[in-house]
Protein backbone atom coordinates (compact mmCIF):
# COMPACT_ATOMS: atom_id res chain seq x y z
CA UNK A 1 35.42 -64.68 50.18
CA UNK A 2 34.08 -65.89 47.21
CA UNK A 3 32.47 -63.80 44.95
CA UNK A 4 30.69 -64.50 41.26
CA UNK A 5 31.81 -62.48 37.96
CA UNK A 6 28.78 -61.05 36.29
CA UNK A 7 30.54 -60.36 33.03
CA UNK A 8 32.51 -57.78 31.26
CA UNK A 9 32.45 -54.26 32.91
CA UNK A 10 30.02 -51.61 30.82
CA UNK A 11 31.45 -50.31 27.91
CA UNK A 12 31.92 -46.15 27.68
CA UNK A 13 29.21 -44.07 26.49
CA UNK A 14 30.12 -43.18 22.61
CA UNK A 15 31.29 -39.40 22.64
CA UNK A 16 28.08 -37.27 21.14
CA UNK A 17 28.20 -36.25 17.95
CA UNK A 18 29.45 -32.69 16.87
CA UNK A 19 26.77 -30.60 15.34
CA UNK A 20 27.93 -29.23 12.03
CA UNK A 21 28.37 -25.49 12.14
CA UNK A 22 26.56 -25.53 8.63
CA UNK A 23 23.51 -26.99 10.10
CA UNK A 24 24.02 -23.84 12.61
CA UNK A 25 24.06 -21.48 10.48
CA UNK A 26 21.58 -22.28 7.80
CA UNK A 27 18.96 -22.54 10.51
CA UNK A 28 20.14 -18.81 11.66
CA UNK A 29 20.38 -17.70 8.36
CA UNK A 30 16.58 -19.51 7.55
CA UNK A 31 15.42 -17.35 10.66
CA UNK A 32 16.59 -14.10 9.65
CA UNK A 33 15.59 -14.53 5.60
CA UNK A 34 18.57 -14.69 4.56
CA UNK A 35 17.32 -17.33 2.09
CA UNK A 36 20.08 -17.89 -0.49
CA UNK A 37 23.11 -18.36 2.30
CA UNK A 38 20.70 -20.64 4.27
CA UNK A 39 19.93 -22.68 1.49
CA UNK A 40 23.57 -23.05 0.50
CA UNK A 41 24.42 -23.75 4.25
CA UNK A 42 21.22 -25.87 4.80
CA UNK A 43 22.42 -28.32 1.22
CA UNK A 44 26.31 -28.49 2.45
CA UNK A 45 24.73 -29.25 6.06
CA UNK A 46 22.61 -32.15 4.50
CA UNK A 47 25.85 -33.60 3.18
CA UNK A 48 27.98 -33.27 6.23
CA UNK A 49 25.29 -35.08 8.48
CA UNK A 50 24.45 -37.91 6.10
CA UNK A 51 25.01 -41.23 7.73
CA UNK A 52 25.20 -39.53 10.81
CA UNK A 53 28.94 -38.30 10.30
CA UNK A 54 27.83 -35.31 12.17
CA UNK A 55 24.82 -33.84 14.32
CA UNK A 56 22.68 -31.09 12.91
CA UNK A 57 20.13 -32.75 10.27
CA UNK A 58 17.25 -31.63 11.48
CA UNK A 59 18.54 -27.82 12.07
CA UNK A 60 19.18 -28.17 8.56
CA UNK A 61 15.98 -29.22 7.33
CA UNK A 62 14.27 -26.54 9.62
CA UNK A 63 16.70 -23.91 7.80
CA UNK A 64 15.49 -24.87 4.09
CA UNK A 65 11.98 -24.88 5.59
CA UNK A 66 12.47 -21.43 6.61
CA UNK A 67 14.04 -20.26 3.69
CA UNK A 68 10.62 -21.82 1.65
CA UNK A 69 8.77 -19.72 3.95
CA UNK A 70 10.56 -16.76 3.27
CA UNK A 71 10.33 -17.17 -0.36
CA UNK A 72 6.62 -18.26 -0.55
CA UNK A 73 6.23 -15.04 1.84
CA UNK A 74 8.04 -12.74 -0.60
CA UNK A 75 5.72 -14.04 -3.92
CA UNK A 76 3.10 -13.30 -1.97
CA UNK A 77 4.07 -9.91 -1.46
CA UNK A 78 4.94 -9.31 -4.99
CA UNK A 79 1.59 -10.37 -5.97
CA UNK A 80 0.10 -7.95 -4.11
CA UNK A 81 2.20 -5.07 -4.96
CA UNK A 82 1.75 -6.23 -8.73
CA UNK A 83 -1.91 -6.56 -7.97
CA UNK A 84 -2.15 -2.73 -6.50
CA UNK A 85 0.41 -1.25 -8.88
CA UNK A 86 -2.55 0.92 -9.89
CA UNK A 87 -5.00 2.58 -7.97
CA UNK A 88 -8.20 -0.18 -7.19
CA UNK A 89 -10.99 1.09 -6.03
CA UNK A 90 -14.35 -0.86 -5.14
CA UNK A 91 -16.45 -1.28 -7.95
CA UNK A 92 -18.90 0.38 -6.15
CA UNK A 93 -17.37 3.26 -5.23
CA UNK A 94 -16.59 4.33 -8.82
CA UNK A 95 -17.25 8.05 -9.10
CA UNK A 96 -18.43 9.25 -13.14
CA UNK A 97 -15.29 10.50 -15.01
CA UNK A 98 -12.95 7.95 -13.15
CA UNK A 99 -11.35 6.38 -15.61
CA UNK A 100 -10.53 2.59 -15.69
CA UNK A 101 -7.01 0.92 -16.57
CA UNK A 102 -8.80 -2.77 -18.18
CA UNK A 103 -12.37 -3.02 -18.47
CA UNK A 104 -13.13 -6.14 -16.34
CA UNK A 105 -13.67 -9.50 -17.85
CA UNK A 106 -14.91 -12.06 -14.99
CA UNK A 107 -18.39 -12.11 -14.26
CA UNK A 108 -17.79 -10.78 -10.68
CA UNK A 109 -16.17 -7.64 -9.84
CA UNK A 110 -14.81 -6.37 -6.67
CA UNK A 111 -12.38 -3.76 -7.55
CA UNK A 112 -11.86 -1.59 -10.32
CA UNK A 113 -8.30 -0.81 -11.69
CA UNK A 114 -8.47 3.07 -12.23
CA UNK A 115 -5.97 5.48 -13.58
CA UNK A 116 -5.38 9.20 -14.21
CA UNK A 117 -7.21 9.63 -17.57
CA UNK A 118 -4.30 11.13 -18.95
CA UNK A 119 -2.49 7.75 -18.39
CA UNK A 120 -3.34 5.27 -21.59
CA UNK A 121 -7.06 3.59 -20.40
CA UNK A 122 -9.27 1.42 -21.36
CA UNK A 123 -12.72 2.38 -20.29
CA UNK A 124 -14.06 5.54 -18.80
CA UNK A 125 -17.07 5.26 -16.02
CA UNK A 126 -19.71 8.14 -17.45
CA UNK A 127 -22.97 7.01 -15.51
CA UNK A 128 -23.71 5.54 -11.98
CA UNK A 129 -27.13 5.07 -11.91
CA UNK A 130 -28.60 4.33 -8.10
CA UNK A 131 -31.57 2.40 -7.48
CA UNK A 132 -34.04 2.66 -5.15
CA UNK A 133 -33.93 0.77 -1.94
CA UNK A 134 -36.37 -2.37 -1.47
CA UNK A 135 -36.35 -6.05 -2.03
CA UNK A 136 -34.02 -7.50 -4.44
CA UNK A 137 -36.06 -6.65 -8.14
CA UNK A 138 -35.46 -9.50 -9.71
CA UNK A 139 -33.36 -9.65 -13.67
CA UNK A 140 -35.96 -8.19 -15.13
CA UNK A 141 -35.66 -4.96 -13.69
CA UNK A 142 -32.41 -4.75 -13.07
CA UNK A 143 -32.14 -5.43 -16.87
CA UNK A 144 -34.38 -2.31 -17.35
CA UNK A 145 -31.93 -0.03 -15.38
CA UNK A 146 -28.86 -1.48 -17.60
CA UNK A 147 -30.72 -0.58 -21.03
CA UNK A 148 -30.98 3.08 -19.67
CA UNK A 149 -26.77 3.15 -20.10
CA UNK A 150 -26.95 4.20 -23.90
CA UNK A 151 -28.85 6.90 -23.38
CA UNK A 152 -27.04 8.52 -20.53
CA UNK A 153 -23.34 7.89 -23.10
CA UNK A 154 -25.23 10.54 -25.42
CA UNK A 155 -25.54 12.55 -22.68
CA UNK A 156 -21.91 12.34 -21.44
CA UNK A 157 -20.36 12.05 -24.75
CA UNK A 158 -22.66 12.61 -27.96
CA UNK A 159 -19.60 12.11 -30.05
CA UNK A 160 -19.06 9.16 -28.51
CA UNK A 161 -22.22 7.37 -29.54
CA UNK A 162 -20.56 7.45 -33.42
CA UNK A 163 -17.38 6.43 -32.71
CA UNK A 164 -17.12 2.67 -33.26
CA UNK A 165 -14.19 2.36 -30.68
CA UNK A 166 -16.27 2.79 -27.95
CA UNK A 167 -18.77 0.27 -26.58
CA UNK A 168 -20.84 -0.04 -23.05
CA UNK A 169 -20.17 -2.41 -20.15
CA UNK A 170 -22.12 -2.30 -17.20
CA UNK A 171 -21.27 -2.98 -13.97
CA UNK A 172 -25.23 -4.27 -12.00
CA UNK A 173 -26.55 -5.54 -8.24
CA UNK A 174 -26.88 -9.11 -8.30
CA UNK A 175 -28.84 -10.59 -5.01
CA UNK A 176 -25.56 -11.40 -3.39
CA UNK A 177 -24.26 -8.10 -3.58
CA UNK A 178 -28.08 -6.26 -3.10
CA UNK A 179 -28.03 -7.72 0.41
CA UNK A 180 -25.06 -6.43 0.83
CA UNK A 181 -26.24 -2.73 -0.02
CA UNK A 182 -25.12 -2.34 -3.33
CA UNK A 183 -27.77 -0.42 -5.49
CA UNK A 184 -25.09 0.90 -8.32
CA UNK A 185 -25.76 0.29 -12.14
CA UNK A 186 -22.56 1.68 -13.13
CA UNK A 187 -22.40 2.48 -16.88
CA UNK A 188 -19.24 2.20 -18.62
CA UNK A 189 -17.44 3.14 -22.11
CA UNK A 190 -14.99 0.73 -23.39
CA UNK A 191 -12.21 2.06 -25.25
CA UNK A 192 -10.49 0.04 -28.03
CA UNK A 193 -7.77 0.79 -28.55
CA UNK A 194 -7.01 2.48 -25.33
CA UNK A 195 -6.60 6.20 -25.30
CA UNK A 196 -5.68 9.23 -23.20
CA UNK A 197 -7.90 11.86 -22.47
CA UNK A 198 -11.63 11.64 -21.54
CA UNK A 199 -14.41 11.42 -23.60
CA UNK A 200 -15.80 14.62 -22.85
CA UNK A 201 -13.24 16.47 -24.34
């Protein structure tokens, strides 16, 4: 019976590639944080797959991505632990004798670094001044409540008002914060340099 060739039979399917152990374990090791191991694994992984000698790249690309995570993760954390290394409290919430680790120097405050006053500081809260509800009272006023600060340092600290060390920064409402509730004029002494020890002493 006649019969027609259609060409040469179909080759065998190329074996599949072995997936490098290295690109196995630096995607473990990227999962469980072990960051320096999976970096190492993840690099000798990148080597061992390049120009497809093995399987694996892409376990070892999501392994160093981990690991960035990881470390991004842990600066983060750092920050924040050297951010709350000493006590913050909310500006507002400043109580008088509380004394303050660095006298803030942006233009908005949120939180106050305070310390025990026997611990070296740099300004000392002596007045919080509360005023009255209403609508916001515009610069004016609130400037009014500020100049009152002075006077209430004499009362705190009399020797304070002739020592040249110490000077007055106050913390004040602005309409953002008004809304918000805040009503505090909070009058503080600046101490340079810093000492230990209140003022009252």
């Amino acid at each position: 019976m006649p019969y027609q060739q259609y060409g040469q039979p179909y080759g065998q399917p190329a074996p599949p590639k072995q997936t490098s152990p290295w690109a196995i374990a630096a995607l473990v090791l990227g999962v469980i944080g072990a960051v320096l191991f999976s970096v190492i694994c993840g690099i000798v992984a990148l080597g061992k797959t390049k120009g497809g000698q093995q399987g694996g790249r892409g376990l070892a690309i999501a392994g160093l991505i981990l690991s960035g995570l990881w470390v991004v993760i842990g600066g983060a954390v750092v920050a924040v632990l050297l951010l709350v290394g000493n006590d913050r409290v909310i500006a507002t919430d400043v109580k008088v004798g509380s004394c303050i680790a660095d006298v803030p120097t942006s233009e908005r405050v949120v939180t106050l670094p305070t310390v025990d006053c026997t611990e070296p500081h740099g300004g000392e809260v002596y007045a919080v001044l509360t005023m009255p509800d209403g609508e916001y009272p515009g610069a004016a006023t609130i400037d009014e409540w500020q100049s009152k600060c002075p006077d209430e340092l004499a009362t705190y600290s009399p020797e304070a008002m002739l020592d040249d060390t110490v000077g007055v920064y106050v913390l004040y409402p602005t309409q953002e914060t008004w809304d918000t509730g805040d009503r505090a004029v909070t009058c503080i002494a600046t101490l340079e340099p810093k000492r230990i020890g209140t003022l009252k002493e």
